[in-house]
C-alpha atoms as a PDB file:
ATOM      1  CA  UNK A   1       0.000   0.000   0.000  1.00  0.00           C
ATOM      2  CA  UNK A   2       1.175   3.509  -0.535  1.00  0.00           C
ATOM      3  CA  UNK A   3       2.179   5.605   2.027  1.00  0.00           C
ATOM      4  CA  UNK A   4      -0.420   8.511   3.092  1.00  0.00           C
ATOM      5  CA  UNK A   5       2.132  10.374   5.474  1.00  0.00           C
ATOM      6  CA  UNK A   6       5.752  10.529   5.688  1.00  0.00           C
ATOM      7  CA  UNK A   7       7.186  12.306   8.342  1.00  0.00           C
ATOM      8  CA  UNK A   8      11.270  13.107   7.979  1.00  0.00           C
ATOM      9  CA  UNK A   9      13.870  13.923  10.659  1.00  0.00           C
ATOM     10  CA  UNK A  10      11.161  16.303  12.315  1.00  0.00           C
ATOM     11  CA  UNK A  11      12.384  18.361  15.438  1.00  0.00           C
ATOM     12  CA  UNK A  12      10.211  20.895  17.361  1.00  0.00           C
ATOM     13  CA  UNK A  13      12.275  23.039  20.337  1.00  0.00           C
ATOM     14  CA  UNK A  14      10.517  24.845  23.276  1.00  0.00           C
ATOM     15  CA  UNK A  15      12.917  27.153  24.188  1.00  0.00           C
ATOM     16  CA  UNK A  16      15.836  25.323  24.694  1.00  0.00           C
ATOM     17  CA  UNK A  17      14.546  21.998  25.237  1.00  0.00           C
ATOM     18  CA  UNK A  18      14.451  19.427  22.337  1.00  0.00           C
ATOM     19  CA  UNK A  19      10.864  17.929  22.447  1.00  0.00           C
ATOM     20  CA  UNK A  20      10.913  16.713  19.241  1.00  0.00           C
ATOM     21  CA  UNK A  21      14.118  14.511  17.977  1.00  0.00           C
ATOM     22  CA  UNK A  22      15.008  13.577  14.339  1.00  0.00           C
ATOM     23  CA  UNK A  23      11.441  11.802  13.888  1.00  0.00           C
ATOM     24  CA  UNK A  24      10.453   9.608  11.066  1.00  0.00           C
ATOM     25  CA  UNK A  25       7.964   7.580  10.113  1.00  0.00           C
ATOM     26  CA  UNK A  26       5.673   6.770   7.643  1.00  0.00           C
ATOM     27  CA  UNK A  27       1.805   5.676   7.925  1.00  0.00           C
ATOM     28  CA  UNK A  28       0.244   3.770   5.332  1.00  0.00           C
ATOM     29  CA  UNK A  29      -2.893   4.250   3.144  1.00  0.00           C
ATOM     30  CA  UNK A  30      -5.956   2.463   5.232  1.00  0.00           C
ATOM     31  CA  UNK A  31      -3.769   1.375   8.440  1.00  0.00           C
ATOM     32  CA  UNK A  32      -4.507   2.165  12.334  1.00  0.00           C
ATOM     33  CA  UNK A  33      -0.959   3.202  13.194  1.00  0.00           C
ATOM     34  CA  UNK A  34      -0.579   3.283  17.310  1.00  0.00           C
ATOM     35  CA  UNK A  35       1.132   5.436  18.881  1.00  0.00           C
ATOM     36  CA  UNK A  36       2.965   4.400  22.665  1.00  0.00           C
ATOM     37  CA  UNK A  37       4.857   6.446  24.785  1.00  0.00           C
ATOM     38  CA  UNK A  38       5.239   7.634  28.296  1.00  0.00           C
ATOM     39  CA  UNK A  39       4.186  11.189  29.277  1.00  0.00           C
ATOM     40  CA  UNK A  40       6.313  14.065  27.974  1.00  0.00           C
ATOM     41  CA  UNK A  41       7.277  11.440  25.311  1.00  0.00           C
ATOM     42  CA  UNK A  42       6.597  14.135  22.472  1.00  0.00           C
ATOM     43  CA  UNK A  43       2.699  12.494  21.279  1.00  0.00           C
ATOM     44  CA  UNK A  44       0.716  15.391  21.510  1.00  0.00           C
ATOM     45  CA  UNK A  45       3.550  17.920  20.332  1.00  0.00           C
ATOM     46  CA  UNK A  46       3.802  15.166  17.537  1.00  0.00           C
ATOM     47  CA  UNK A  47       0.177  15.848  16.547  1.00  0.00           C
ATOM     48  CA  UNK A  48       0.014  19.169  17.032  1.00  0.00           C
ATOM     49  CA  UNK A  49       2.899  19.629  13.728  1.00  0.00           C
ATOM     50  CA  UNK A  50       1.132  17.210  11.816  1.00  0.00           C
ATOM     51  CA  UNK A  51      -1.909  19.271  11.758  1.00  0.00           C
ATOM     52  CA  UNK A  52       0.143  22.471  11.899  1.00  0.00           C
ATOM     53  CA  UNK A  53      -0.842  24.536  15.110  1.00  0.00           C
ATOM     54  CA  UNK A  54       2.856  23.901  16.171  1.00  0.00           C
ATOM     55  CA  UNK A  55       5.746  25.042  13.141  1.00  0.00           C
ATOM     56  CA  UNK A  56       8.430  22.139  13.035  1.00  0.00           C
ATOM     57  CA  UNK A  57      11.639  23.694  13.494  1.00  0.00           C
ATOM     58  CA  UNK A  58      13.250  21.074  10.777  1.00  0.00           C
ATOM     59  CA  UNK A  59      12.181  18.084   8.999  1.00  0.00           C
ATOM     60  CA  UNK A  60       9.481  17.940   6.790  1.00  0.00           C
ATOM     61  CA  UNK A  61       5.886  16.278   6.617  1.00  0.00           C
ATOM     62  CA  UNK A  62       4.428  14.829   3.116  1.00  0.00           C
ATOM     63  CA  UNK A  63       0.862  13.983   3.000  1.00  0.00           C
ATOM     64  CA  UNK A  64      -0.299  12.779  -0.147  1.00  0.00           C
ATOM     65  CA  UNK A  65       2.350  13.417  -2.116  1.00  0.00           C
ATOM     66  CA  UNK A  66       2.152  16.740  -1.022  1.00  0.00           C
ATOM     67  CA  UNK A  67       5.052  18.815   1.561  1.00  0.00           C
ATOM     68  CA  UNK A  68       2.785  20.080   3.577  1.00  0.00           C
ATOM     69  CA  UNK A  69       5.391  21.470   6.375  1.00  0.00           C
ATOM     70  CA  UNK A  70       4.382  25.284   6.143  1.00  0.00           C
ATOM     71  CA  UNK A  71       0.748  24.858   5.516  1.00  0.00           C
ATOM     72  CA  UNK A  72      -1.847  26.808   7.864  1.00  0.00           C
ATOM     73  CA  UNK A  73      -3.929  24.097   9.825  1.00  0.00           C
ATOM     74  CA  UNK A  74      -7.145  25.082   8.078  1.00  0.00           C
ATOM     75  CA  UNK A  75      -5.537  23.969   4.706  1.00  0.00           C
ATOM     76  CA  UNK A  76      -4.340  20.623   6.440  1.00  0.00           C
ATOM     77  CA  UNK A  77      -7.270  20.084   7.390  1.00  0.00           C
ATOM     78  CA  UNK A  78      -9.275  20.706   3.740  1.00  0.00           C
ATOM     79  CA  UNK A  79      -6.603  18.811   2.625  1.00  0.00           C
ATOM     80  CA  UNK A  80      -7.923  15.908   4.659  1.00  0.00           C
ATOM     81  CA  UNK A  81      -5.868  15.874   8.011  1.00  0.00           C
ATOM     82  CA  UNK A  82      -8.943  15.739  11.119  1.00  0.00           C
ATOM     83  CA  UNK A  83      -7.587  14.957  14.672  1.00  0.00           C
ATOM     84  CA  UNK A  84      -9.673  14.832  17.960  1.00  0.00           C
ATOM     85  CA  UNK A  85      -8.501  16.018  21.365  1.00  0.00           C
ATOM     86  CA  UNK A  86      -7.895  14.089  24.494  1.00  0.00           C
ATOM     87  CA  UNK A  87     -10.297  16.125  26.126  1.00  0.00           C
ATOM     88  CA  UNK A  88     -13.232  16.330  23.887  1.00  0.00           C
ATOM     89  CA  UNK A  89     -14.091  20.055  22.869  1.00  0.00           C
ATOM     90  CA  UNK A  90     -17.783  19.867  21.612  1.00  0.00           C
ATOM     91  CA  UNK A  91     -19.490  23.371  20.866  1.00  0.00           C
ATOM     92  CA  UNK A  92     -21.769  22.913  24.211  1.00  0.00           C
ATOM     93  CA  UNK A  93     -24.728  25.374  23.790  1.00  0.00           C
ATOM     94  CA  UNK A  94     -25.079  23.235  20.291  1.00  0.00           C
ATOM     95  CA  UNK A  95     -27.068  20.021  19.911  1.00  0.00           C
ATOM     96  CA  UNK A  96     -24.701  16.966  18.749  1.00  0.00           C
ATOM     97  CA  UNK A  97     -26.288  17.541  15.149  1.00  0.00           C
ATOM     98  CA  UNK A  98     -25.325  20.995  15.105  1.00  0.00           C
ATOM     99  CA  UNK A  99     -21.935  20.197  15.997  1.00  0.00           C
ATOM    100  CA  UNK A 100     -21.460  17.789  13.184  1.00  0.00           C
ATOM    101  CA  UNK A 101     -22.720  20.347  10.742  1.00  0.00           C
ATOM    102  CA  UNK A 102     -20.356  22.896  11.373  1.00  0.00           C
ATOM    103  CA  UNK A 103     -17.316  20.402  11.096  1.00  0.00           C
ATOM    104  CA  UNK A 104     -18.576  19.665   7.660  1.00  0.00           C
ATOM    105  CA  UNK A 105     -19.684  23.225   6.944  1.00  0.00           C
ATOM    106  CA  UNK A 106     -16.453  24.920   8.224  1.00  0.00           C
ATOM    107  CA  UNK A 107     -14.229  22.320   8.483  1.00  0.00           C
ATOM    108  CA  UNK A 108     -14.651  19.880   5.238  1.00  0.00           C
ATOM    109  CA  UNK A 109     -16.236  22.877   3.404  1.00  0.00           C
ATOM    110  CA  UNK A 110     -19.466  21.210   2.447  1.00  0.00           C
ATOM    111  CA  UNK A 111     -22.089  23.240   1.567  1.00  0.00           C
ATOM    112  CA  UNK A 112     -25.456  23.183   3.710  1.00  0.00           C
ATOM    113  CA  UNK A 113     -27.726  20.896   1.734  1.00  0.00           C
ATOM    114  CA  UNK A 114     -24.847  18.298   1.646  1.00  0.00           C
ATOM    115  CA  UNK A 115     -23.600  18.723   5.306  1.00  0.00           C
ATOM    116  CA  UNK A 116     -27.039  17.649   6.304  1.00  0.00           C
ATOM    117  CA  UNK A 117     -27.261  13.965   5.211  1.00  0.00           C
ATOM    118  CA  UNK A 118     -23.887  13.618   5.504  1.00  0.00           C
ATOM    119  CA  UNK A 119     -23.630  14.603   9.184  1.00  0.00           C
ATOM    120  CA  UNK A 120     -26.624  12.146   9.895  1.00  0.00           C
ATOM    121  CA  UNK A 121     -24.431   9.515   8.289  1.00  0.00           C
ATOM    122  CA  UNK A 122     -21.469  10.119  10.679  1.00  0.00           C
ATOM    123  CA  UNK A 123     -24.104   9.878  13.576  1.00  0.00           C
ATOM    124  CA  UNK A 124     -24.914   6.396  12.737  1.00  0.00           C
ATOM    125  CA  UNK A 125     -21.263   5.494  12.487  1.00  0.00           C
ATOM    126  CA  UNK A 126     -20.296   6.678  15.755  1.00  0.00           C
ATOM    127  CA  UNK A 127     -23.872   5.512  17.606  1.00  0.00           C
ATOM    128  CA  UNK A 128     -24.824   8.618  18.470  1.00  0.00           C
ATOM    129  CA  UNK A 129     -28.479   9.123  16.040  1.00  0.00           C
ATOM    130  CA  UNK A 130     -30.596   8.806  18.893  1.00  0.00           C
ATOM    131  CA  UNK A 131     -28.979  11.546  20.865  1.00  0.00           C
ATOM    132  CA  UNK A 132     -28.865  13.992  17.756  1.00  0.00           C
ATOM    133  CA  UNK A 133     -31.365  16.293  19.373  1.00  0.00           C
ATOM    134  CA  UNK A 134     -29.393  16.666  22.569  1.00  0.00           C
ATOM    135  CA  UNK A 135     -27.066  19.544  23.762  1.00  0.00           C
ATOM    136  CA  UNK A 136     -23.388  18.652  23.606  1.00  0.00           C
ATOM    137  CA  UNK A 137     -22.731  19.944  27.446  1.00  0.00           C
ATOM    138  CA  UNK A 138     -24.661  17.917  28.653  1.00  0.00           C
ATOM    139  CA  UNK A 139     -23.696  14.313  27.291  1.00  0.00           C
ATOM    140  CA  UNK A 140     -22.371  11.457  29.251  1.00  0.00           C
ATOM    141  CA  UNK A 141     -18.189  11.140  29.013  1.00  0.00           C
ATOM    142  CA  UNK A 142     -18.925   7.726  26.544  1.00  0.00           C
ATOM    143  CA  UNK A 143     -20.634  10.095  23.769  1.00  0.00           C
ATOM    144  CA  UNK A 144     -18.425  13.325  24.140  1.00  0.00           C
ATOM    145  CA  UNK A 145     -15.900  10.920  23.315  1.00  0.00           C
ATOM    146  CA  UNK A 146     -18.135   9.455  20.176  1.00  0.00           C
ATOM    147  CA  UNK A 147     -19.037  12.727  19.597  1.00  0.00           C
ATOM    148  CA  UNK A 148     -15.680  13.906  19.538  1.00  0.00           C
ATOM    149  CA  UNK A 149     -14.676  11.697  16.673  1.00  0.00           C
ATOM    150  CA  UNK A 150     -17.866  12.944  15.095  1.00  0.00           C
ATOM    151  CA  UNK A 151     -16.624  15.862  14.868  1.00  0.00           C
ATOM    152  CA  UNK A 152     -13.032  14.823  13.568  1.00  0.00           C
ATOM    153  CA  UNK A 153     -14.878  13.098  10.590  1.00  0.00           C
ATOM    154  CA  UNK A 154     -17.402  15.357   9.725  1.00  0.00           C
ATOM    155  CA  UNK A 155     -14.093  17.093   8.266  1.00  0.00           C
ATOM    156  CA  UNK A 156     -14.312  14.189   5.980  1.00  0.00           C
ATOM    157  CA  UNK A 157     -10.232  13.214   6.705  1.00  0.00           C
ATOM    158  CA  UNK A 158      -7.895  10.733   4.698  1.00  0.00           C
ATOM    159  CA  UNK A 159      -6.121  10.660   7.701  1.00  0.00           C
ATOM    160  CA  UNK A 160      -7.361  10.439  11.345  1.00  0.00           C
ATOM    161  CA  UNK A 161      -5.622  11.451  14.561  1.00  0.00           C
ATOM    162  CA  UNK A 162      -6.347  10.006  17.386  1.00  0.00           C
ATOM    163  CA  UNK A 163      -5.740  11.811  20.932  1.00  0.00           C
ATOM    164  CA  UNK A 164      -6.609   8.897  24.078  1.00  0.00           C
ATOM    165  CA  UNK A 165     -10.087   8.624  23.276  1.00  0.00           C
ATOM    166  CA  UNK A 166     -10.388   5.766  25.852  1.00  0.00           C
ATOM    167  CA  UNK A 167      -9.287   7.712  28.667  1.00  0.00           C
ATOM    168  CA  UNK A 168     -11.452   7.502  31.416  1.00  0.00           C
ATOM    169  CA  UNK A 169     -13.860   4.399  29.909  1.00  0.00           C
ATOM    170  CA  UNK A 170     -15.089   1.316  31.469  1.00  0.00           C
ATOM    171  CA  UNK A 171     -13.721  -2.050  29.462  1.00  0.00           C
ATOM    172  CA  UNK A 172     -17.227  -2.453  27.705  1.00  0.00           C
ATOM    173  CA  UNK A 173     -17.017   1.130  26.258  1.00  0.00           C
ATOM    174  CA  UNK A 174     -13.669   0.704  25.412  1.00  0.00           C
ATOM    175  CA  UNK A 175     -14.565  -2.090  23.574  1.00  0.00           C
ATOM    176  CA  UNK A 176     -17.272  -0.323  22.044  1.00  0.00           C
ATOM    177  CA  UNK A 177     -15.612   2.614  20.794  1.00  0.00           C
ATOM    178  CA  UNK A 178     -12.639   0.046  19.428  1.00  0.00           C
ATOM    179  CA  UNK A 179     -15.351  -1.446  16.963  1.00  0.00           C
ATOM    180  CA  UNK A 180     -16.050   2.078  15.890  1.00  0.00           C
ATOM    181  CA  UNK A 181     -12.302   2.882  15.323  1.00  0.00           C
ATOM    182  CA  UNK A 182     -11.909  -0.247  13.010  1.00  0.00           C
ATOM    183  CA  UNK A 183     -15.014   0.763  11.114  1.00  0.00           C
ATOM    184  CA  UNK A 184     -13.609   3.693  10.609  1.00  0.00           C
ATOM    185  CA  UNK A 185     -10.502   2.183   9.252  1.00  0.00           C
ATOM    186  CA  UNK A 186     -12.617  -0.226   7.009  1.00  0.00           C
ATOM    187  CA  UNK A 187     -14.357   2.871   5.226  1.00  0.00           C
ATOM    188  CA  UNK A 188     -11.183   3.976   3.931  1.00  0.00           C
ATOM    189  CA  UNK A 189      -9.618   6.366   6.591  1.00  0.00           C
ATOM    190  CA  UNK A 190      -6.099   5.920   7.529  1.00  0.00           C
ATOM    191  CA  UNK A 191      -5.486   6.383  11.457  1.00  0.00           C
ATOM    192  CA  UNK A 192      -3.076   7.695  13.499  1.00  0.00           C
ATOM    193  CA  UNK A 193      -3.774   6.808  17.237  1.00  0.00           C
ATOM    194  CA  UNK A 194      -2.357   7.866  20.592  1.00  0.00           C
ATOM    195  CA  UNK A 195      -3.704   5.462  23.377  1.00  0.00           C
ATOM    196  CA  UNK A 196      -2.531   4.245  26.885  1.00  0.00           C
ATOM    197  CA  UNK A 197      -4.785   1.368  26.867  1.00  0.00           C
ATOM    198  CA  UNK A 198      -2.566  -1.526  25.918  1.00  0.00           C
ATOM    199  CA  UNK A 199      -5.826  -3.447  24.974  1.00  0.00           C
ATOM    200  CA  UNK A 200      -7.060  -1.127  22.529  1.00  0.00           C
ATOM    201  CA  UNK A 201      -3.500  -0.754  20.641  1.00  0.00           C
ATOM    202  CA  UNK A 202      -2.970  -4.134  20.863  1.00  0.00           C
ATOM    203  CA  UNK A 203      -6.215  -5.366  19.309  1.00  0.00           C
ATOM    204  CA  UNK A 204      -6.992  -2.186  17.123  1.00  0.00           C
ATOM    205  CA  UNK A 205      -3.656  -1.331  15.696  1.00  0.00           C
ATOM    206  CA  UNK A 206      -1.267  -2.588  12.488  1.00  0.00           C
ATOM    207  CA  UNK A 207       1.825  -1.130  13.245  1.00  0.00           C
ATOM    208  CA  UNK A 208       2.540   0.169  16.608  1.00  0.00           C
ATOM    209  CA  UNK A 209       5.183   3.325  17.068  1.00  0.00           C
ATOM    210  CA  UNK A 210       7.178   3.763  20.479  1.00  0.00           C
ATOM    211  CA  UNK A 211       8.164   7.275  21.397  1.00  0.00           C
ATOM    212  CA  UNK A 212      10.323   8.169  24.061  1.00  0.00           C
ATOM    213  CA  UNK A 213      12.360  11.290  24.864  1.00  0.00           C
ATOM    214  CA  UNK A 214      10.826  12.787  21.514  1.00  0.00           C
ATOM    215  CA  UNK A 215      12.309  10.218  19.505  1.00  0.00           C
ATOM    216  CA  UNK A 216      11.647   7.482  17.752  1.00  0.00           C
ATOM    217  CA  UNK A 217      12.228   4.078  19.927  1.00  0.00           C
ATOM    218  CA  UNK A 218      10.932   1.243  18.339  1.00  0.00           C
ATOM    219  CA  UNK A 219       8.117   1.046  14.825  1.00  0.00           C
ATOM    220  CA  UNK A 220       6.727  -2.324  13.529  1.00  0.00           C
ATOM    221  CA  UNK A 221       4.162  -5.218  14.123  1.00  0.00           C
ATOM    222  CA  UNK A 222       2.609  -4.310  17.937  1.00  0.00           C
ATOM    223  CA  UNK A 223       3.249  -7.986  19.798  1.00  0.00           C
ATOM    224  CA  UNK A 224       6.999  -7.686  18.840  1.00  0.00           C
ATOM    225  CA  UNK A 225       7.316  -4.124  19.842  1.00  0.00           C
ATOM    226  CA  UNK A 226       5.653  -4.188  22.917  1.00  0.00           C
ATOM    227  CA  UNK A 227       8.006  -7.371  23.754  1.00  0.00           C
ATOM    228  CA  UNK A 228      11.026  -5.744  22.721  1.00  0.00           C
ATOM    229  CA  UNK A 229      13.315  -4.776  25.844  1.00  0.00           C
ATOM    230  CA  UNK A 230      13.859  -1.386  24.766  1.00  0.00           C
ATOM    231  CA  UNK A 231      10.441  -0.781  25.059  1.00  0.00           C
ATOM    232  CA  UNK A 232       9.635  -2.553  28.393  1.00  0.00           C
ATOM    233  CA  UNK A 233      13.211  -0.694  29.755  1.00  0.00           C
ATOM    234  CA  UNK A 234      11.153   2.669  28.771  1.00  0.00           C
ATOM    235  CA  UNK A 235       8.241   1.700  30.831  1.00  0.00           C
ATOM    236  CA  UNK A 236       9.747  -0.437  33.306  1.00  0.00           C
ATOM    237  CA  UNK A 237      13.612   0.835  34.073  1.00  0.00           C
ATOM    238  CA  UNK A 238      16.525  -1.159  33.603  1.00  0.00           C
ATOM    239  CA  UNK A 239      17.929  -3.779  36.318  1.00  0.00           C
ATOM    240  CA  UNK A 240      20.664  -1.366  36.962  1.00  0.00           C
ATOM    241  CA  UNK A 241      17.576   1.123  37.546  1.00  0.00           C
END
């Protein structure tokens, strides 16, 4: 399969502090690549250039084809780049509908007449139909969280960032919102995903990416990565530790 993203020798400094490190990877077209690391590991930050509302300070980012290092997030993002947040960001005083309408509206560009069905399409996907009519403040955390990828796809991505949507879940909604993530996957959408839920990168994932320090530790099939000593050593400590 072609690659969708390709990310070269990208470094991001706050400051004086390296929080980025010579990263590379590459994701492929219609894979769920997961991405493992312990806090201050560089995730977010890692997100945050690919969908431009940090400036790398070197290194470049292709998607599509396309060097997409200096573009503004809004073009990213027409350009078919959605992410969601850890903590889920819903426009509250709007009903879930409304929310997915202005992701499509504003974000994917669509006009009106064509947000409409489409956004009731996404609400099937994600379960969330029967609580279309409801005001986004005052969901339960399970459907800001299925609302929240709502909202990432309404954008109508290629490629899919995903922030720890599984903090905070019980097993069974984790479970849940895993057979929404690989649905999501099936209908085309390549996925980038940030979890600390070994279960759900485990299970969900292709390829599983270890950061650590801002830099790239281990990349490959998930059972042999999460085996490798390296990688244990970075969650564990060493002996000598």
């Amino acid at each position: 399969m072609p690659d969708i993203l390709v990310v070269k020798s990208l470094e991001k400094y706050f400051g004086h502090l390296l929080v980025v490190s010579q990263l590379s990877f590459k994701v492929r077209q219609g894979e769920i690549l997961g991405v493992l690391g312990p806090n201050g590991a560089g995730k977010t930050t890692m997100f945050n250039l690919i969908t431009g509302t940090l400036k790398a300070d070197g290194g470049s980012i292709i998607f599509n084809g396309v060097d997409i290092t200096r573009e503004s997030p809004a073009r990213r993002c027409r350009q078919g780049i959605g992410r969601t947040y850890q903590i889920p960001r819903p426009f509250e005083n709007m009903t879930v509908y409304e929310n997915l309408l202005v992701g499509a509206v504003h974000g994917a560009g669509m006009r009106e007449k064509h947000a409409a069905p489409f956004a009731m399409e996404v609400l099937e996907l994600i379960r969330l139909l029967p609580e279309k009519d409801k005001l986004a403040g005052g969901l339960c955390l399970l459907d800001r969280k299925r609302l929240e990828l709502g909202r990432a796809l309404a954008t109508q991505p290629r490629l899919l960032l995903i922030d720890e949507v599984a903090g905070g879940l019980t097993e069974n909604e984790v479970e849940m919102l895993l057979k929404v993530v690989k649905e999501i996957q099936h209908r085309g959408v390549s996925i980038v995903w940030i979890e600390h839920i070994l279960m759900m990168l485990s299970e969900g994932v292709d390829r599983l990416l270890v950061l650590d320090g801002g830099r790239r530790l281990q990349c490959g099939d998930p059972r042999h990565v999460m085996n490798s000593q390296d990688v244990m050593e970075c969650y564990l400590g060493s002996e000598e530790d």
